[in-house]
N, C-alpha and C. Protein backbone atom coordinates (compact mmCIF):
# COMPACT_ATOMS: atom_id res chain seq x y z
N UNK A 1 -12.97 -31.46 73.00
CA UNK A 1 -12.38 -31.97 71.79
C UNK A 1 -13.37 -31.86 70.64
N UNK A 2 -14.69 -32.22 70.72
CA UNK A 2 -15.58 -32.09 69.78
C UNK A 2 -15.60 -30.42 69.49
N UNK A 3 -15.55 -29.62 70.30
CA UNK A 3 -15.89 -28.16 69.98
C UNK A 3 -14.70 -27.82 69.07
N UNK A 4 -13.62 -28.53 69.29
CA UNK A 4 -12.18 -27.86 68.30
C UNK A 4 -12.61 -28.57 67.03
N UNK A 5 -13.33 -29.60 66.88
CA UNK A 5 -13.25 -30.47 65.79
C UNK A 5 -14.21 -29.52 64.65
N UNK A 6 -15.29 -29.44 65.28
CA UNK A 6 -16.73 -28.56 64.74
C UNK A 6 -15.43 -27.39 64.29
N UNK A 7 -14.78 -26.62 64.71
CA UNK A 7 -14.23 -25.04 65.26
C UNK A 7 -13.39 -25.81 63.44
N UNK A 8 -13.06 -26.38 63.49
CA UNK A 8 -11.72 -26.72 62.35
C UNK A 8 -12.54 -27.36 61.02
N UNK A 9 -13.92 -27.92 60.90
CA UNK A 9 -14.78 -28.32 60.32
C UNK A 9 -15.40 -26.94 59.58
N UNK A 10 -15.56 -25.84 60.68
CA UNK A 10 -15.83 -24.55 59.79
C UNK A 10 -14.86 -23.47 59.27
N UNK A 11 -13.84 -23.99 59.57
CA UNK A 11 -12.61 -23.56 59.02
C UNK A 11 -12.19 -23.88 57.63
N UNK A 12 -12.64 -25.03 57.28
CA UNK A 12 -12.33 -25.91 56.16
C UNK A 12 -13.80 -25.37 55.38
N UNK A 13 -14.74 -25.36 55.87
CA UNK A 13 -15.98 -25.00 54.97
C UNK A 13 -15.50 -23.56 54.37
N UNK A 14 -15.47 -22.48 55.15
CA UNK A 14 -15.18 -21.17 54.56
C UNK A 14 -14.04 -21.42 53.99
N UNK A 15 -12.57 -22.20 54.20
CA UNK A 15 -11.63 -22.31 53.23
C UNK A 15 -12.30 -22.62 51.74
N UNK A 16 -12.80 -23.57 52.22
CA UNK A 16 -13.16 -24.74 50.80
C UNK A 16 -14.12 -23.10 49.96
N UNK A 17 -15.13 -22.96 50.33
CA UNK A 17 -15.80 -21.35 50.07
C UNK A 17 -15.38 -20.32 49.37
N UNK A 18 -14.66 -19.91 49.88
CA UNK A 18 -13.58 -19.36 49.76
C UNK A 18 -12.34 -19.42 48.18
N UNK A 19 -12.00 -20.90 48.71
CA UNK A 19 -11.57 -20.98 47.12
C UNK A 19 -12.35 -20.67 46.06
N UNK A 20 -13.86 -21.50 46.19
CA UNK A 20 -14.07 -21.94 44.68
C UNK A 20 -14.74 -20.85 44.40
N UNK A 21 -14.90 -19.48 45.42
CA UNK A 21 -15.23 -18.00 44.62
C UNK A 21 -13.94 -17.44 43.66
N UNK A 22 -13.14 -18.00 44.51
CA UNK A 22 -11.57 -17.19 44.13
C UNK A 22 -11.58 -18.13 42.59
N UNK A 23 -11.85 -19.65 42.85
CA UNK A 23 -11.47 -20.35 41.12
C UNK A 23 -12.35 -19.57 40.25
N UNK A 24 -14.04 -19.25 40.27
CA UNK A 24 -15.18 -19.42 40.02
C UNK A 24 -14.48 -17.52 39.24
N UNK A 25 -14.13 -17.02 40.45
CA UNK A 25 -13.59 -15.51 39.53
C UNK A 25 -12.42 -15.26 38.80
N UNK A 26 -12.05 -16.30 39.09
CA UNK A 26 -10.53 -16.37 38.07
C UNK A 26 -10.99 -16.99 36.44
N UNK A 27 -11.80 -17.90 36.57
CA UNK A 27 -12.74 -18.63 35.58
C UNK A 27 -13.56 -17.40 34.37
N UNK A 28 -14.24 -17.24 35.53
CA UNK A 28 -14.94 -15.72 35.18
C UNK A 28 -14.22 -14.70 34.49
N UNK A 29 -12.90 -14.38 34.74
CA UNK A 29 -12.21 -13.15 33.68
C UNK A 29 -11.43 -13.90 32.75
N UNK A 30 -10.98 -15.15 33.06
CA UNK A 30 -10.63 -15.65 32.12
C UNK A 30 -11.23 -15.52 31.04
N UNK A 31 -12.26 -15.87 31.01
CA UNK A 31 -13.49 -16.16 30.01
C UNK A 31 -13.44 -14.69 29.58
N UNK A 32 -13.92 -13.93 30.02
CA UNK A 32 -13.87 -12.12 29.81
C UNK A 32 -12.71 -11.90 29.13
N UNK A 33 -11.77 -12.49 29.56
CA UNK A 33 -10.26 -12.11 28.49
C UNK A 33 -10.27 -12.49 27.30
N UNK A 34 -10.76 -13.39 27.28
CA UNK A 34 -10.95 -14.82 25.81
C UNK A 34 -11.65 -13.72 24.98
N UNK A 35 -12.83 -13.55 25.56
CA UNK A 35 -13.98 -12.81 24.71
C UNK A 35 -13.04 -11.55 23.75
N UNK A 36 -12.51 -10.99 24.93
CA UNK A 36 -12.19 -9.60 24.51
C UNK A 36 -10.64 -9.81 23.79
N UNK A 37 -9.99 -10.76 23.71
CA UNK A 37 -9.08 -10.78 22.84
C UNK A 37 -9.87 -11.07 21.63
N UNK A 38 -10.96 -12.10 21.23
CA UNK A 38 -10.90 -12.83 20.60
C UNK A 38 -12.32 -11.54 19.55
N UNK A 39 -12.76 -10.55 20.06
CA UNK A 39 -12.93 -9.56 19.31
C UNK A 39 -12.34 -8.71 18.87
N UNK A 40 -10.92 -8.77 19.62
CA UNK A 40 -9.79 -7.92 19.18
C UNK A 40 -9.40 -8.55 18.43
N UNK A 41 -9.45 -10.04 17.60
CA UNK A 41 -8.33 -10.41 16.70
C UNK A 41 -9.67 -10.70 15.19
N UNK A 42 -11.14 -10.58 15.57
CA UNK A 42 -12.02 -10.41 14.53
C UNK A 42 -11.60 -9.09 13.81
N UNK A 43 -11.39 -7.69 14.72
CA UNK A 43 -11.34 -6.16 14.23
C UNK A 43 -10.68 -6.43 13.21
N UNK A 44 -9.56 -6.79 14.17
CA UNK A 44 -8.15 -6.84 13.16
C UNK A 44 -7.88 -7.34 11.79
N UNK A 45 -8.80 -8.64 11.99
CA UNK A 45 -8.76 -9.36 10.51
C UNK A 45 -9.75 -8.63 9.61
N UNK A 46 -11.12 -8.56 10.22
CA UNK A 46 -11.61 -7.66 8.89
C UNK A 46 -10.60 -6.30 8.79
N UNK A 47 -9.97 -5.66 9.20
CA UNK A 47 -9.02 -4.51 8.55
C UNK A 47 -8.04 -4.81 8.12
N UNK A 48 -6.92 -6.33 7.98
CA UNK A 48 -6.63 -6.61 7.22
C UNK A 48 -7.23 -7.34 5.70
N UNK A 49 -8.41 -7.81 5.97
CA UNK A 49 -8.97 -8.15 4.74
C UNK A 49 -9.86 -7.10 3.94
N UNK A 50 -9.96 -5.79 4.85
CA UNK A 50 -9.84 -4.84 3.67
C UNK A 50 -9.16 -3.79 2.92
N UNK A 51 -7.88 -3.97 3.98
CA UNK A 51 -6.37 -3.05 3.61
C UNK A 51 -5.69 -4.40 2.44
N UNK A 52 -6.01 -5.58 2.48
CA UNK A 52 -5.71 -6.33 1.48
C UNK A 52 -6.61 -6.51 0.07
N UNK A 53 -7.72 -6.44 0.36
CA UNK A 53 -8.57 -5.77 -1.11
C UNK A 53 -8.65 -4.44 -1.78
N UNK A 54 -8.07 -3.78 -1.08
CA UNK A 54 -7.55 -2.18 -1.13
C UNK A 54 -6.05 -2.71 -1.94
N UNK A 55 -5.37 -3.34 -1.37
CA UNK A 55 -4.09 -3.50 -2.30
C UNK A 55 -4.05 -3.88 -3.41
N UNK A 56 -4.80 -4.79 -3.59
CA UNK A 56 -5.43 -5.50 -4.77
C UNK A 56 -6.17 -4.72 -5.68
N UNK A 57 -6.46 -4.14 -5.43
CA UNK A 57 -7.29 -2.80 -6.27
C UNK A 57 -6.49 -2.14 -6.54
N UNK A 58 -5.21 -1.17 -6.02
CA UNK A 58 -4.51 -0.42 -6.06
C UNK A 58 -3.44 -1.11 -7.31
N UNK A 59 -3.60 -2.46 -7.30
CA UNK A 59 -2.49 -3.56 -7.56
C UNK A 59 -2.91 -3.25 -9.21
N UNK A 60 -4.25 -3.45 -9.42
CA UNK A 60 -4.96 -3.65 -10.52
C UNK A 60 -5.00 -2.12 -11.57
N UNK A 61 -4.86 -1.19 -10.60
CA UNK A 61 -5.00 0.21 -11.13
C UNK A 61 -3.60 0.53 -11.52
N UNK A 62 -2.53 -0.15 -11.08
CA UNK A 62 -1.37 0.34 -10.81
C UNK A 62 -1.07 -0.36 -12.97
N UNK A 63 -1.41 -1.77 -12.82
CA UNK A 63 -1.29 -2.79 -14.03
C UNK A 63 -1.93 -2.18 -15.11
N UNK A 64 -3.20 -1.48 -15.21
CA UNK A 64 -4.00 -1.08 -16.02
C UNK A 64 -3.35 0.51 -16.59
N UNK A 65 -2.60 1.07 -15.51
CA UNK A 65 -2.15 2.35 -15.96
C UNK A 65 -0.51 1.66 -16.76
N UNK A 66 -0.22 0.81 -16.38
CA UNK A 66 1.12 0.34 -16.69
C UNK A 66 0.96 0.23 -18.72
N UNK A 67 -0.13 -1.09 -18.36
CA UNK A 67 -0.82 -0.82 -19.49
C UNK A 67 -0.84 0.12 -20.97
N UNK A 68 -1.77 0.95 -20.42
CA UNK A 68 -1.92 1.79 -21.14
C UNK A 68 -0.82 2.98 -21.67
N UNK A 69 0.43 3.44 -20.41
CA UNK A 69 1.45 3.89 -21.00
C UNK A 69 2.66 2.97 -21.77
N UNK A 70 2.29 1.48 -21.70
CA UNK A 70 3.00 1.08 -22.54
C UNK A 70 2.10 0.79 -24.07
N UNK A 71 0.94 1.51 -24.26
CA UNK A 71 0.22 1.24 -25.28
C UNK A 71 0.66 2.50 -26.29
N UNK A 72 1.03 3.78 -25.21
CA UNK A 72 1.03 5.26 -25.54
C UNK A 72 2.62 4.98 -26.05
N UNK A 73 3.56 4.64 -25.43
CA UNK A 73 4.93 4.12 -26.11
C UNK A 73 4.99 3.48 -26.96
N UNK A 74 4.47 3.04 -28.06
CA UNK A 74 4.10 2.24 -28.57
C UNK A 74 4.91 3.06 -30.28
N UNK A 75 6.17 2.56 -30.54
CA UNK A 75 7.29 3.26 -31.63
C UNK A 75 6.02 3.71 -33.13
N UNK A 76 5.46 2.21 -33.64
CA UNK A 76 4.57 1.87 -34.34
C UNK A 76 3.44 2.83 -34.66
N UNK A 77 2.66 3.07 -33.15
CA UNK A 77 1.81 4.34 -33.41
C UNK A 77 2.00 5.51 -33.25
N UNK A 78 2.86 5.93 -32.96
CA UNK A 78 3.69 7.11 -32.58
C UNK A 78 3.81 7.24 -34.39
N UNK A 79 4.47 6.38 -34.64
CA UNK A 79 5.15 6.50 -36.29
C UNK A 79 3.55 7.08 -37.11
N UNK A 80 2.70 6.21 -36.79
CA UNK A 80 1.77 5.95 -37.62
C UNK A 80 0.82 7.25 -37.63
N UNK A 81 0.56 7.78 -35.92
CA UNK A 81 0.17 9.22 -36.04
C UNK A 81 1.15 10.37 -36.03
N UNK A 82 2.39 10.61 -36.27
CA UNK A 82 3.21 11.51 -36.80
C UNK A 82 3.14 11.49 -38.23
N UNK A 83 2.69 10.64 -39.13
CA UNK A 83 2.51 10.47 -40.55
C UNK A 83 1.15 10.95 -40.91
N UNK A 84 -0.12 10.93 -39.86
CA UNK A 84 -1.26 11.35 -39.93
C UNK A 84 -0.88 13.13 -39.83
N UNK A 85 -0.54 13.57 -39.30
CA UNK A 85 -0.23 14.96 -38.85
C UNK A 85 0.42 16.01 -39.60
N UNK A 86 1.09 14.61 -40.43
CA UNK A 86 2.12 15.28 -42.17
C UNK A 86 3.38 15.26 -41.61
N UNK A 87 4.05 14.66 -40.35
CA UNK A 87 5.22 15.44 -40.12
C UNK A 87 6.38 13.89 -40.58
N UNK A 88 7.64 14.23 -41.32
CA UNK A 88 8.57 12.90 -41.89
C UNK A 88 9.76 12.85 -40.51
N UNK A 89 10.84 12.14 -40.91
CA UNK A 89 11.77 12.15 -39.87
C UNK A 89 12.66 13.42 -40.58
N UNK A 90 13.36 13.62 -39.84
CA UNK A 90 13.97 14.72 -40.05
C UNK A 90 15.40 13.98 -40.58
N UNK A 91 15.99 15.24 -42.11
CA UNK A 91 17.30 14.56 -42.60
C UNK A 91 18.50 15.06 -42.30
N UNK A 92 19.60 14.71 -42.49
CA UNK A 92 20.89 15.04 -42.21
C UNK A 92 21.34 16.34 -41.80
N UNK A 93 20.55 16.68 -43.10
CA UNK A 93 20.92 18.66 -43.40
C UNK A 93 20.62 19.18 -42.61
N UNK A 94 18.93 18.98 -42.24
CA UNK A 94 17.70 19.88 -41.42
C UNK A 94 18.70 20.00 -39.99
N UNK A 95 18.06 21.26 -39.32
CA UNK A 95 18.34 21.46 -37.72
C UNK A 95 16.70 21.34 -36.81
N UNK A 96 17.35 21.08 -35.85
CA UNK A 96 16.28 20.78 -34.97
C UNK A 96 16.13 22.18 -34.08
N UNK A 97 15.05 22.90 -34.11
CA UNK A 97 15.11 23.76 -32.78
C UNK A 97 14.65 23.48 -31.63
N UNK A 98 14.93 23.61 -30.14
CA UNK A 98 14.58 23.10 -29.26
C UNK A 98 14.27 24.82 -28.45
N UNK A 99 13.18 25.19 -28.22
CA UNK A 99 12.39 26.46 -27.42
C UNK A 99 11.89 25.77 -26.09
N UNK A 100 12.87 26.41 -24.75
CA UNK A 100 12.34 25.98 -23.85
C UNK A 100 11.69 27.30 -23.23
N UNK A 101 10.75 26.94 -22.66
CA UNK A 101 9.88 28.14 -21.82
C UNK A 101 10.66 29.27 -20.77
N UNK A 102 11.57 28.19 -20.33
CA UNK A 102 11.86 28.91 -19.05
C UNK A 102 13.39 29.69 -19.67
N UNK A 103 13.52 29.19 -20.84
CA UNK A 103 14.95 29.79 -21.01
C UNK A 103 14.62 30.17 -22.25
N UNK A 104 13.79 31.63 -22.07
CA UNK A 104 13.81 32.49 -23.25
C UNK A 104 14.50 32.82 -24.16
N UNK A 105 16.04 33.63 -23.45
CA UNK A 105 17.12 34.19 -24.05
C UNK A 105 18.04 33.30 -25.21
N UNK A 106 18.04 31.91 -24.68
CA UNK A 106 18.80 31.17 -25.37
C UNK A 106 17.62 30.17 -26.02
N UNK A 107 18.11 29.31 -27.20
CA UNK A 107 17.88 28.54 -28.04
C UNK A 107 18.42 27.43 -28.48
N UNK A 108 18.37 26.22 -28.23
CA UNK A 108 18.97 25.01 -28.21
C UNK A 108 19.06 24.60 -30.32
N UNK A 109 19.99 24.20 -31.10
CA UNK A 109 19.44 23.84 -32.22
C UNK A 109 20.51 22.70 -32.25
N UNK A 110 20.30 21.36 -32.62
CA UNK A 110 20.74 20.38 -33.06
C UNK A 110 20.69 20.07 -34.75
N UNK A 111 21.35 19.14 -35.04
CA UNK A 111 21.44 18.92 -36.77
C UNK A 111 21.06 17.55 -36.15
N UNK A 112 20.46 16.92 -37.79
CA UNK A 112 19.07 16.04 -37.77
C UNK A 112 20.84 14.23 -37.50
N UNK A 113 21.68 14.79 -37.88
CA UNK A 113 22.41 13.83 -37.92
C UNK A 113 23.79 13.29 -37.14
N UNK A 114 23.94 14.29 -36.01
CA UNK A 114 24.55 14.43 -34.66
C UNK A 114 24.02 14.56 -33.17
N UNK A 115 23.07 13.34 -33.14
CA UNK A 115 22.03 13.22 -31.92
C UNK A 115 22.95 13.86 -30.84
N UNK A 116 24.31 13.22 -30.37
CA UNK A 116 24.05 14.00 -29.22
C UNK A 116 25.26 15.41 -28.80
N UNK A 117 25.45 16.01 -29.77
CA UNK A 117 26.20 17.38 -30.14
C UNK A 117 24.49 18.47 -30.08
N UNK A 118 25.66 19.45 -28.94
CA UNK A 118 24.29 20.61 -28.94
C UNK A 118 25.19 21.75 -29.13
N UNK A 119 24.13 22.51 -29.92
CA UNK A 119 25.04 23.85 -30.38
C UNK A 119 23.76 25.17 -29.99
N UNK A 120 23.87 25.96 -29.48
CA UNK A 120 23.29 27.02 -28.93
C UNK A 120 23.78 28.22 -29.55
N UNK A 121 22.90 29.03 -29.93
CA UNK A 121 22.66 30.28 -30.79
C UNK A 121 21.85 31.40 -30.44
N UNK A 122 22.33 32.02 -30.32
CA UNK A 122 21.68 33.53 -29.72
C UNK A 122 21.02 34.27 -30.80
């Protein structure tokens, strides 16, 4: 009876053994997982925090060009350097010629006082 007791005493030791390698390595990658997610979610954020200062820049370039073509639209200076250049608005009588590049043969001419009537002349 003592020999089964000892026999079941080392049964329980290598069980018990046994486990706490099995907890001790489960512990172990746990931890390894943690790590390696938790450098996977550093990558990530610095490349969103510099695909987001990248936008912001893009944001700023986008405002500054906005800017400036609404400076170039601008009725006032348009007026003000067409008067530098010598040129007036055009009157009733006058025709407008319109020469496009690609369409040699023909010739677009409008009158200064029927914006949107087009009359073409060969």
């Amino acid at each position: 009876m003592n020999r089964t007791h000892v026999s079941r005493r080392t049964r329980e030791k290598k069980l018990n053994r046994l486990l706490m390698i099995a907890f001790a390595l489960v512990l172990f990658l746990g931890a390894c997982s943690q790590i390696a997610m938790m450098a996977r979610l550093t990558g990530q954020n610095k490349q969103l925090v510099a695909t987001r200062k990248e936008t912001h820049e893009w944001q700023a370039k986008i405002d500054n060009l906005e800017l400036s073509l609404s400076k170039y639209h601008n009725h006032d200076r348009i007026t003000a350097l067409a008067k530098q250049l010598g040129m007036t608005m055009p009157e009733g009588s006058q025709l407008r010629v319109v020469n496009l590049p690609a369409l040699v043969e023909s010739t677009s001419t409008q009158s200064a006082d029927s914006s949107g009537a087009e009359e073409i002349m060969d």
